[in-house]
Structures are given as structure tokens and as C-alpha cells.
Protein backbone atom coordinates (compact mmCIF):
# COMPACT_ATOMS: atom_id res chain seq x y z
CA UNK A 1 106.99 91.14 133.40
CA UNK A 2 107.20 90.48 129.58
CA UNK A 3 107.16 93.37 127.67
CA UNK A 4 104.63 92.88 124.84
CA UNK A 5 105.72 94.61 121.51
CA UNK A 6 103.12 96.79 119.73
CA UNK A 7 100.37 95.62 117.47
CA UNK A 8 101.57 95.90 113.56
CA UNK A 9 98.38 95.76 111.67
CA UNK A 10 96.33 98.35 111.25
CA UNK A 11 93.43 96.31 112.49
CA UNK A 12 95.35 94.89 115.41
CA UNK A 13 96.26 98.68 116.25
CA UNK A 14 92.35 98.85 116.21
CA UNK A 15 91.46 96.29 117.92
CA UNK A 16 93.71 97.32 120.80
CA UNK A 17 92.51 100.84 120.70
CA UNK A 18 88.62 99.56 121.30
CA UNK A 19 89.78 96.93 124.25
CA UNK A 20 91.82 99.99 126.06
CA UNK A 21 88.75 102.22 125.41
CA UNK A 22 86.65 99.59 126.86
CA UNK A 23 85.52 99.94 130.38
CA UNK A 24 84.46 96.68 132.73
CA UNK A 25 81.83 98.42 135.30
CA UNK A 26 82.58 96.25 138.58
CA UNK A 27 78.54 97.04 139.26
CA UNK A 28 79.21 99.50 141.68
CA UNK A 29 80.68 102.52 140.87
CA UNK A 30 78.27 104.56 142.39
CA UNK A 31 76.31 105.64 138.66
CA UNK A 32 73.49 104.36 138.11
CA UNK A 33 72.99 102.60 134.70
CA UNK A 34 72.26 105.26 132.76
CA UNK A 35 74.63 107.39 134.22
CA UNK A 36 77.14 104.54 133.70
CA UNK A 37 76.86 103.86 130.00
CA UNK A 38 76.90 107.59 129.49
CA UNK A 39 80.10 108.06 131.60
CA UNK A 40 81.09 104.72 129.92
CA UNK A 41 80.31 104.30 126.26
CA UNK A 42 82.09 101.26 125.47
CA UNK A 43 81.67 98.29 128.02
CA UNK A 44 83.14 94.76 127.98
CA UNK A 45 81.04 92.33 126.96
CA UNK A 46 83.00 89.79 127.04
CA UNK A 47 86.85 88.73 127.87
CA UNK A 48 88.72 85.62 127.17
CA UNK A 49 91.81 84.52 129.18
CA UNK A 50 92.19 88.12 130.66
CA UNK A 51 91.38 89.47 127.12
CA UNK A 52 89.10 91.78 125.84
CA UNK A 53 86.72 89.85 123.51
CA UNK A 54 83.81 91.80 122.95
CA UNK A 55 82.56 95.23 123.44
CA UNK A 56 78.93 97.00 123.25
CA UNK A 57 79.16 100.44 123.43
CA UNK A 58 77.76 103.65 121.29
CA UNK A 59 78.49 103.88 117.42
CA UNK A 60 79.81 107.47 117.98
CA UNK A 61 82.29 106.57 121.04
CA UNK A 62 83.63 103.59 118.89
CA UNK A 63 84.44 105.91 115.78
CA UNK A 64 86.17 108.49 118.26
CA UNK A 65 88.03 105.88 119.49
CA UNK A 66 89.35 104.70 116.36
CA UNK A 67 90.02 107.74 114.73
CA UNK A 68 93.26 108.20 115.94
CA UNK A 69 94.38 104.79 114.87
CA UNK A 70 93.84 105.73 111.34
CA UNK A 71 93.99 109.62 110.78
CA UNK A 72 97.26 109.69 110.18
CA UNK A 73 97.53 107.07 107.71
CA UNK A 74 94.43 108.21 106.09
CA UNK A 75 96.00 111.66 106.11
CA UNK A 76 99.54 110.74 104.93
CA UNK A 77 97.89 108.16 102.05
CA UNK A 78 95.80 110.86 101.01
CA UNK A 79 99.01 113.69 100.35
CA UNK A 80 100.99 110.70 98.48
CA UNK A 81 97.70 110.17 96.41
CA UNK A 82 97.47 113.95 96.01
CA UNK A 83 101.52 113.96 95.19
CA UNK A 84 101.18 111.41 92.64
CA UNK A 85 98.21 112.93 90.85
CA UNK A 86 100.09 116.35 90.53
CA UNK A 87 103.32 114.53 89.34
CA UNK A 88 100.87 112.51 86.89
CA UNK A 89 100.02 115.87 85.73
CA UNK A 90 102.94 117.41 85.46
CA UNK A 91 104.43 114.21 82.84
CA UNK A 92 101.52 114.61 80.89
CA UNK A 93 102.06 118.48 80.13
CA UNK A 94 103.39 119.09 76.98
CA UNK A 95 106.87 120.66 77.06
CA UNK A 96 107.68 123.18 74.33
């Protein structure tokens, strides 16, 4: 089997995150369909050649889903912002 490396965008790291949160109900696994999309918040909609194409699923389970994709960016981008204002600060001080 070929090893495939990991996605290096941000947006392919979030694309890949929806298609592994997606499930493909086979029709019968014994929920009915309300039970089902509530077990199951994001369904296939679609694949292409094997692929995950298209999802429908519940606003809320998407945004879980990606969360963890981004947080830690977010959360590192937003100390180096928070670094940089203090050191922007800090040159604009007058020294005596």
C-alpha cells in the first residue's frame, strides 16, 4: 500500500477532517432515520473515485469537527499577535 503523506494546507487539513468525520449509512444499521442522522451528523452525500465529495450533515457537528484543525493555529497566531503588540509597546515607551 502507498503511504499517502499528510494534507499541508490548512484547508486540505479541513477538508480531510470533514470526509473522516463523515459517515456512509449502508441503509441498515439497525437506526432508524432519525436515530441515524442523530447518531450520525455528517453523512456522505456524495463520493468520487472512492473519495469523499460531499457531505450534509448538522452546522454544529461540522464546526466540532473542524475545530481541532484550526485551534491551535488560531491559538498560537493569536499569542504571536499578542507578543508583537506588547513588544510594539514596549519600543514606543519612552526611555529616560
Amino acid at each position: 500500500m502507498i503511504a499517502t503523506p499528510p494534507p499541508a494546507s490548512l484547508a486540505e487539513r479541513i477538508a480531510q477532517a470533514i470526509r473522516d468525520a463523515a459517515y456512509d449509512c449502508p441503509g441498515d444499521c439497525g437506526l432508524d432515520e432519525r436515530d441515524c442522522d442523530a447518531q450520525h451528523p455528517i453523512q456522505v452525500a456524495a463520493c468520487h473515485w472512492s473519495t469523499v465529495a460531499s457531505v450534509y450533515g448538522d452546522i454544529d457537528a461540522l464546526a466540532a469537527t473542524v475545530l481541532p484543525t484550526v485551534e491551535a493555529e488560531v491559538v498560537a497566531r493569536d499569542a504571536e499577535i499578542t507578543r508583537l503588540r506588547a513588544e510594539l509597546a514596549d519600543a514606543r515607551t519612552p526611555t529616560s
